[in-house]
PDB file of N, CA and C in Angstrom:
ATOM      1  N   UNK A   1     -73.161  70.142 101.245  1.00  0.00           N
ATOM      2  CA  UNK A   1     -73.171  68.970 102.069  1.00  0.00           C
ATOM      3  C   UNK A   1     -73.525  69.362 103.489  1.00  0.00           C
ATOM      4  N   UNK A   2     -74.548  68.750 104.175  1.00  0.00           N
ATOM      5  CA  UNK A   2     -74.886  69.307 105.613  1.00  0.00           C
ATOM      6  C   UNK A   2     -73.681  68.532 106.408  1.00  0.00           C
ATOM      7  N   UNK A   3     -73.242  69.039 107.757  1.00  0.00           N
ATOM      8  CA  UNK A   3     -72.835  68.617 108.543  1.00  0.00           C
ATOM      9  C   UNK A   3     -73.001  67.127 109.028  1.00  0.00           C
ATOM     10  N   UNK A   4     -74.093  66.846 108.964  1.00  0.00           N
ATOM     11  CA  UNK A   4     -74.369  65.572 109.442  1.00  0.00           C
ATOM     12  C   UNK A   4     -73.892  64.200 108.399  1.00  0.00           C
ATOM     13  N   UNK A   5     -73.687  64.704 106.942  1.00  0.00           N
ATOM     14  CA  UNK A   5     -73.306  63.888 106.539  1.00  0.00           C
ATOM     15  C   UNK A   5     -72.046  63.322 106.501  1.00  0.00           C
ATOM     16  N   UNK A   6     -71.831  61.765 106.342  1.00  0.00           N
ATOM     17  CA  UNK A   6     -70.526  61.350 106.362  1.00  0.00           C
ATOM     18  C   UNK A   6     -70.248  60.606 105.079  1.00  0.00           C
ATOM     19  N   UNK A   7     -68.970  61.305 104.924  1.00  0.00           N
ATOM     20  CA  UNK A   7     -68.269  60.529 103.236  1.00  0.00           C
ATOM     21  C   UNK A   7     -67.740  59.303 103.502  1.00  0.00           C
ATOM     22  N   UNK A   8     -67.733  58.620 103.363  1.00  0.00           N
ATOM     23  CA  UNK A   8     -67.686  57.034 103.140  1.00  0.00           C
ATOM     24  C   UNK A   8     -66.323  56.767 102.532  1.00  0.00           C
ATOM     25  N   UNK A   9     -65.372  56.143 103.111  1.00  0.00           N
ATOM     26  CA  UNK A   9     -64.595  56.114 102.041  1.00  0.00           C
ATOM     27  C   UNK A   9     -64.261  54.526 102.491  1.00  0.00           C
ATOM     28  N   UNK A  10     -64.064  53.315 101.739  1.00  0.00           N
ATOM     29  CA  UNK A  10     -63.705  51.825 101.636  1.00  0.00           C
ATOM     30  C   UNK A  10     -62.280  51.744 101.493  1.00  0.00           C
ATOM     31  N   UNK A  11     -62.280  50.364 102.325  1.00  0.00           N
ATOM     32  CA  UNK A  11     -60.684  49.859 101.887  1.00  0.00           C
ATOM     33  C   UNK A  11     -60.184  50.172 101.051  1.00  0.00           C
ATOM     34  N   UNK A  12     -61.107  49.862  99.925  1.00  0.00           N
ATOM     35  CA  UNK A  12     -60.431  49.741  98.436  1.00  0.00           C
ATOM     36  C   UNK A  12     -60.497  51.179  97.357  1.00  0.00           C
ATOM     37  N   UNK A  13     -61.582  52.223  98.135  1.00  0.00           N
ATOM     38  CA  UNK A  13     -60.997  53.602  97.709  1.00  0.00           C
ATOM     39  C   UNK A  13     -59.871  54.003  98.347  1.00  0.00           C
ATOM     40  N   UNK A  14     -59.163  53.306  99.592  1.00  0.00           N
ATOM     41  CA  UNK A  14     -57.932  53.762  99.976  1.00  0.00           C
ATOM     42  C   UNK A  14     -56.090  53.350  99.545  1.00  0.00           C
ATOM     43  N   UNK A  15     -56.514  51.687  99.603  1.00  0.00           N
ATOM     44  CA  UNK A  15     -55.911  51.103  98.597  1.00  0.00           C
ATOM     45  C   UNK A  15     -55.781  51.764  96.907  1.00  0.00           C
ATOM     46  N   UNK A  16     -56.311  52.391  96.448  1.00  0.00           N
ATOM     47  CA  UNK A  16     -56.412  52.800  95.120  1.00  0.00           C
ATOM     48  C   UNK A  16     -55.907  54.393  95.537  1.00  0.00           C
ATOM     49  N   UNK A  17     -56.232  55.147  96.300  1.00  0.00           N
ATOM     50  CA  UNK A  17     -55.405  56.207  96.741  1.00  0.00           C
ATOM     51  C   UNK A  17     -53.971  56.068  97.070  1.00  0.00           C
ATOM     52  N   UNK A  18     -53.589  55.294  97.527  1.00  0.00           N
ATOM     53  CA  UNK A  18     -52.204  55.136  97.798  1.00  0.00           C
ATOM     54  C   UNK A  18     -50.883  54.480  97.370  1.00  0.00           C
ATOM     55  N   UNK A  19     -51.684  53.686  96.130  1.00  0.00           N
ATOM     56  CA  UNK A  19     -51.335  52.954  95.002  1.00  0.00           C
ATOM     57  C   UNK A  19     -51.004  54.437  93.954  1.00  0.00           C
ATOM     58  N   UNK A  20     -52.054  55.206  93.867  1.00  0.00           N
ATOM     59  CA  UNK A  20     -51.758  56.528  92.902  1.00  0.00           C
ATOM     60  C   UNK A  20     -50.829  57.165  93.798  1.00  0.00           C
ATOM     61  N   UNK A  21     -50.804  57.513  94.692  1.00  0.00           N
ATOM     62  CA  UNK A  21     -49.821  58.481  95.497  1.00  0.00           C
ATOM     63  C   UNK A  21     -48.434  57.619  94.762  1.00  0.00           C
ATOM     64  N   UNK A  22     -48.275  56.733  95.401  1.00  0.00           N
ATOM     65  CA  UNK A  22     -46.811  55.692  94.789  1.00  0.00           C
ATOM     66  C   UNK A  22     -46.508  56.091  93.661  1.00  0.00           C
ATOM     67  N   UNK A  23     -47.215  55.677  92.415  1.00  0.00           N
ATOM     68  CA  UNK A  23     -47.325  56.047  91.276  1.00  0.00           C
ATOM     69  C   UNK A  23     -46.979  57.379  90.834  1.00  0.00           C
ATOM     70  N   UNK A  24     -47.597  58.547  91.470  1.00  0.00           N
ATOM     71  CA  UNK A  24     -47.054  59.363  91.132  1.00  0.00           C
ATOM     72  C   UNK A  24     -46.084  60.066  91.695  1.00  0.00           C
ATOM     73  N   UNK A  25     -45.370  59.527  92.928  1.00  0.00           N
ATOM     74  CA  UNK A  25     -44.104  59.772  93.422  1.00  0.00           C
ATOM     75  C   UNK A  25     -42.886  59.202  92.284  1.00  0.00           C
ATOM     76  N   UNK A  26     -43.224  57.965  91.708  1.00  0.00           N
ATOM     77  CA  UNK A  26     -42.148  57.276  91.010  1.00  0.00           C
ATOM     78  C   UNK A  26     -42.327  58.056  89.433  1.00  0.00           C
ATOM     79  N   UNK A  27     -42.872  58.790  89.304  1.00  0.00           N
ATOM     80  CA  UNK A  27     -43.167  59.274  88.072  1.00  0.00           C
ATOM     81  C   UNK A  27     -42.057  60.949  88.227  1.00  0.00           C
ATOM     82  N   UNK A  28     -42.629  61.204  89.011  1.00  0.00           N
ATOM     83  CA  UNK A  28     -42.219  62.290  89.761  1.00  0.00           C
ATOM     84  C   UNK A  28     -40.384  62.239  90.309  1.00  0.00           C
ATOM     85  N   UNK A  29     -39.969  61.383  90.466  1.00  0.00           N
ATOM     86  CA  UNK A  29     -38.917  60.719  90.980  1.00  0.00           C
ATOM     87  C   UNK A  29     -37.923  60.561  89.757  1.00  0.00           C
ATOM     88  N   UNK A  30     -38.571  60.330  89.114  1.00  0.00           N
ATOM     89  CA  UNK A  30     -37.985  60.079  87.238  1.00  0.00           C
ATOM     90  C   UNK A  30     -38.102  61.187  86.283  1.00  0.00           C
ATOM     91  N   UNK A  31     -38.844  62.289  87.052  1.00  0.00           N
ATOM     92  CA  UNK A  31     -39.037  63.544  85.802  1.00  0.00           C
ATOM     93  C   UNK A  31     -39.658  63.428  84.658  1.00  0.00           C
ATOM     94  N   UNK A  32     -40.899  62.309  84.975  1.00  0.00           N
ATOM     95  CA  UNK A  32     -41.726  61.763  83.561  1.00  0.00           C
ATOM     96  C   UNK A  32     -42.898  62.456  84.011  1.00  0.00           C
ATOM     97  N   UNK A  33     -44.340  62.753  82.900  1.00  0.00           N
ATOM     98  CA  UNK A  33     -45.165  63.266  83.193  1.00  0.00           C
ATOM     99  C   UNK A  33     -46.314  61.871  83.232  1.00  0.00           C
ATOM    100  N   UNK A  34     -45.822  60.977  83.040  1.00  0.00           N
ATOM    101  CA  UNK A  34     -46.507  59.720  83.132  1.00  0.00           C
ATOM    102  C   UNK A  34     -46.123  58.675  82.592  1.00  0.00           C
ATOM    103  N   UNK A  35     -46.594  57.438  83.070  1.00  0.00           N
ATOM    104  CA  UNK A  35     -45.848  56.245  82.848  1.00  0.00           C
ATOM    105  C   UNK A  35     -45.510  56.023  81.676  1.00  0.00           C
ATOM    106  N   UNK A  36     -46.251  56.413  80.356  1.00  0.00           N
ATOM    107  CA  UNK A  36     -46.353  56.109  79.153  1.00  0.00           C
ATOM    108  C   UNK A  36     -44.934  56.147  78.514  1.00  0.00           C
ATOM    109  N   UNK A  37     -44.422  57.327  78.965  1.00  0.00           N
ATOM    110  CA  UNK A  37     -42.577  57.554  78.464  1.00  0.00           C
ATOM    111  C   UNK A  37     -41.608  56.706  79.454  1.00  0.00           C
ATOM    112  N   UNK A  38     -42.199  56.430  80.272  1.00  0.00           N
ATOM    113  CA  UNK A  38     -40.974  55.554  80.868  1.00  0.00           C
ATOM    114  C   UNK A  38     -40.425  54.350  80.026  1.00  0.00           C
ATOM    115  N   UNK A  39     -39.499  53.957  80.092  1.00  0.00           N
ATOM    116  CA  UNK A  39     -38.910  52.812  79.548  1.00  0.00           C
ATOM    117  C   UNK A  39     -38.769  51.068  80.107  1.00  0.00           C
ATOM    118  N   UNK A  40     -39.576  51.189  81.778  1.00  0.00           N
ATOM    119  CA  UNK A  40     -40.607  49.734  82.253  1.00  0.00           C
ATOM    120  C   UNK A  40     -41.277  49.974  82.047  1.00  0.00           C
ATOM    121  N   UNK A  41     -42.396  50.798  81.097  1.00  0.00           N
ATOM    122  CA  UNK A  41     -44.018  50.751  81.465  1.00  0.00           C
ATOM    123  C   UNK A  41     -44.543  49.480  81.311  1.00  0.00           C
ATOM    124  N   UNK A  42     -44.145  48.257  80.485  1.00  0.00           N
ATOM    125  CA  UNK A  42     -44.502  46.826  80.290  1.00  0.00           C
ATOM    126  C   UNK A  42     -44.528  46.360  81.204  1.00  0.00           C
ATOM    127  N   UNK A  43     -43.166  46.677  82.699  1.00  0.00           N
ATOM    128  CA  UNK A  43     -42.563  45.480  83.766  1.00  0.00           C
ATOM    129  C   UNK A  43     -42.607  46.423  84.525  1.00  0.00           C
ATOM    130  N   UNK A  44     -43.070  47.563  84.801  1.00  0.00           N
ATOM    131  CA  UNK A  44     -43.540  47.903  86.050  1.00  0.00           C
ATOM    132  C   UNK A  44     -44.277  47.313  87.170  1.00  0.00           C
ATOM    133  N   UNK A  45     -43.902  47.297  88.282  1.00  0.00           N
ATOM    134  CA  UNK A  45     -44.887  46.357  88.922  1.00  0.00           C
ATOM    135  C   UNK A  45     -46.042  47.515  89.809  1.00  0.00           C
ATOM    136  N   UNK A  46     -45.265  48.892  90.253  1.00  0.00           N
ATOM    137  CA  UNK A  46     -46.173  49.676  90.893  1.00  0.00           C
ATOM    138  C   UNK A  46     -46.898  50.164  90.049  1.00  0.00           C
ATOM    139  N   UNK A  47     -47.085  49.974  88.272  1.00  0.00           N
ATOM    140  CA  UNK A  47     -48.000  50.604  87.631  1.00  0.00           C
ATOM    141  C   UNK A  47     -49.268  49.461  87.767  1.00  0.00           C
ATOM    142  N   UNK A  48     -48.545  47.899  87.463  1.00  0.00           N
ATOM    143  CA  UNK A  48     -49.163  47.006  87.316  1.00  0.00           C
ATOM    144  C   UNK A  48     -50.324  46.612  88.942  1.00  0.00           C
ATOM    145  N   UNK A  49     -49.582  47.521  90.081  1.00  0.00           N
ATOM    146  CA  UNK A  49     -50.723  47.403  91.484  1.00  0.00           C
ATOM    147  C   UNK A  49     -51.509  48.274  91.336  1.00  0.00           C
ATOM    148  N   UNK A  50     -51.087  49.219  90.568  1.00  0.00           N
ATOM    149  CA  UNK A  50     -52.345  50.288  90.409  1.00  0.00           C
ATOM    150  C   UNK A  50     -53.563  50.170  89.499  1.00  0.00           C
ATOM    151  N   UNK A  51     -53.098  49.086  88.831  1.00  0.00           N
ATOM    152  CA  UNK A  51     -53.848  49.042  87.863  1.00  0.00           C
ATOM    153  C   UNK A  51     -55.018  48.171  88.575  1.00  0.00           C
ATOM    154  N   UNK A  52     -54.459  47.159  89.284  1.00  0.00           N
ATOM    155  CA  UNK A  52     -54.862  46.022  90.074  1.00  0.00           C
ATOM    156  C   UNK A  52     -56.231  46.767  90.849  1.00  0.00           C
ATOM    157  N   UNK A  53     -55.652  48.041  91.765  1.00  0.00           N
ATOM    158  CA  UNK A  53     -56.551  48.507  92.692  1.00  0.00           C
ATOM    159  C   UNK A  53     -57.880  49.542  91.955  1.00  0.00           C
ATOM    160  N   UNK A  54     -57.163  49.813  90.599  1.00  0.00           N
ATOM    161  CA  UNK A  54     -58.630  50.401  90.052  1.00  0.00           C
ATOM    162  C   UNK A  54     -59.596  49.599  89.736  1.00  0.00           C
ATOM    163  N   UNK A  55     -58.948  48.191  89.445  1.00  0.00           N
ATOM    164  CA  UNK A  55     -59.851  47.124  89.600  1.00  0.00           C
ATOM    165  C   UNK A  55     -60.564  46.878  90.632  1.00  0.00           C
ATOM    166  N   UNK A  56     -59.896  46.719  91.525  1.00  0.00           N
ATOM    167  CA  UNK A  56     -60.661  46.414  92.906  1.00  0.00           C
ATOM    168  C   UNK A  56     -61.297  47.100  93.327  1.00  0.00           C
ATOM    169  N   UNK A  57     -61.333  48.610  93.160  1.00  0.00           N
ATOM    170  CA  UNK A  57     -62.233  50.042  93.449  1.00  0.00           C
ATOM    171  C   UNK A  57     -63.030  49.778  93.330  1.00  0.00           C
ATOM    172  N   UNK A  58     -63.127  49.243  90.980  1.00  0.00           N
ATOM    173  CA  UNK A  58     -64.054  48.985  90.982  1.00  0.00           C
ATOM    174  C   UNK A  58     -65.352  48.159  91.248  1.00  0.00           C
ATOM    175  N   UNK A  59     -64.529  46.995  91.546  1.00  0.00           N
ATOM    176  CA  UNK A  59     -65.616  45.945  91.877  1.00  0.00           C
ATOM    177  C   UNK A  59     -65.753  45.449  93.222  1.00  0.00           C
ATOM    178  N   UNK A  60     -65.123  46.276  93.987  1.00  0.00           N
ATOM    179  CA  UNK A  60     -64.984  46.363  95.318  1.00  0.00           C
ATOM    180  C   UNK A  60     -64.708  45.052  96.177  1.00  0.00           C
ATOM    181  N   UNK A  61     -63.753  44.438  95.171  1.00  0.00           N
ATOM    182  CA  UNK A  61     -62.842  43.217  95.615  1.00  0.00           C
ATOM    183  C   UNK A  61     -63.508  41.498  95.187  1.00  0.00           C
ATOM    184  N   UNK A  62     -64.993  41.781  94.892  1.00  0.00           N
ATOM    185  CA  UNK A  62     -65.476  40.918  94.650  1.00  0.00           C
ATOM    186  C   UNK A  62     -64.957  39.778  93.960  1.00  0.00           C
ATOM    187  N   UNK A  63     -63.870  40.252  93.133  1.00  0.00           N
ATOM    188  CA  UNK A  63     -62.893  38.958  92.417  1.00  0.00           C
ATOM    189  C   UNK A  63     -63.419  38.886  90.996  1.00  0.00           C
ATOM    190  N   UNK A  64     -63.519  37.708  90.263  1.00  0.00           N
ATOM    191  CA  UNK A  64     -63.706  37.668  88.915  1.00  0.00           C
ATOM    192  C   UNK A  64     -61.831  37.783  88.100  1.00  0.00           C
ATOM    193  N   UNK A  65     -61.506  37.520  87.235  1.00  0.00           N
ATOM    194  CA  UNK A  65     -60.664  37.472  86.453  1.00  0.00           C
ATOM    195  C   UNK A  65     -59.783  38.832  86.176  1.00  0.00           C
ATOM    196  N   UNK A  66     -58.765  38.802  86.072  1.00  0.00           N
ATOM    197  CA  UNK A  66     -58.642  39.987  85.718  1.00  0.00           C
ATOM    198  C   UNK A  66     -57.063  39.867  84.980  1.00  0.00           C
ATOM    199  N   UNK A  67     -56.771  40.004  83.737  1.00  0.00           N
ATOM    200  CA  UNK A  67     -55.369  40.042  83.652  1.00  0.00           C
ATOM    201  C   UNK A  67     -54.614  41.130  82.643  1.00  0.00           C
ATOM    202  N   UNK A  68     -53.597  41.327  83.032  1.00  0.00           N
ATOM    203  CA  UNK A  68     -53.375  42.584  81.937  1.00  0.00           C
ATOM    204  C   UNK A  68     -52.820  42.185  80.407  1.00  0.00           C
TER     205      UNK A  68
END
């Protein structure tokens, strides 16, 4: 990468960074290696924002439907 270039990073790659940070503090917090063994993974709500913001990453908020 030359110097001159600049990495770009969007709201919504940051939002989705910090949504995973959360995520894996509360995972981490519980001594699970991921949500899958937890016993809210259905009624989680910080799994359910994360899920939200990989959405939004991906479509970079544009909207459209989305439900789990």
């Amino acid at each position: 990468m030359k110097n001159s270039e600049v990495i770009e990073i969007d709201e919504w790659e940051l939002k989705l960074e910090n949504e995973l940070k959360l995520l894996k503090e509360c995972q981490t917090s519980k001594n699970l290696p991921g949500c899958e063994t937890c016993s809210e993974f259905f009624d989680c709500e910080k799994r359910k924002q994360y899920v939200v913001a990989v959405y939004e990453s991906m479509n970079k908020g544009s909207g459209g439907g989305f439900e789990f």
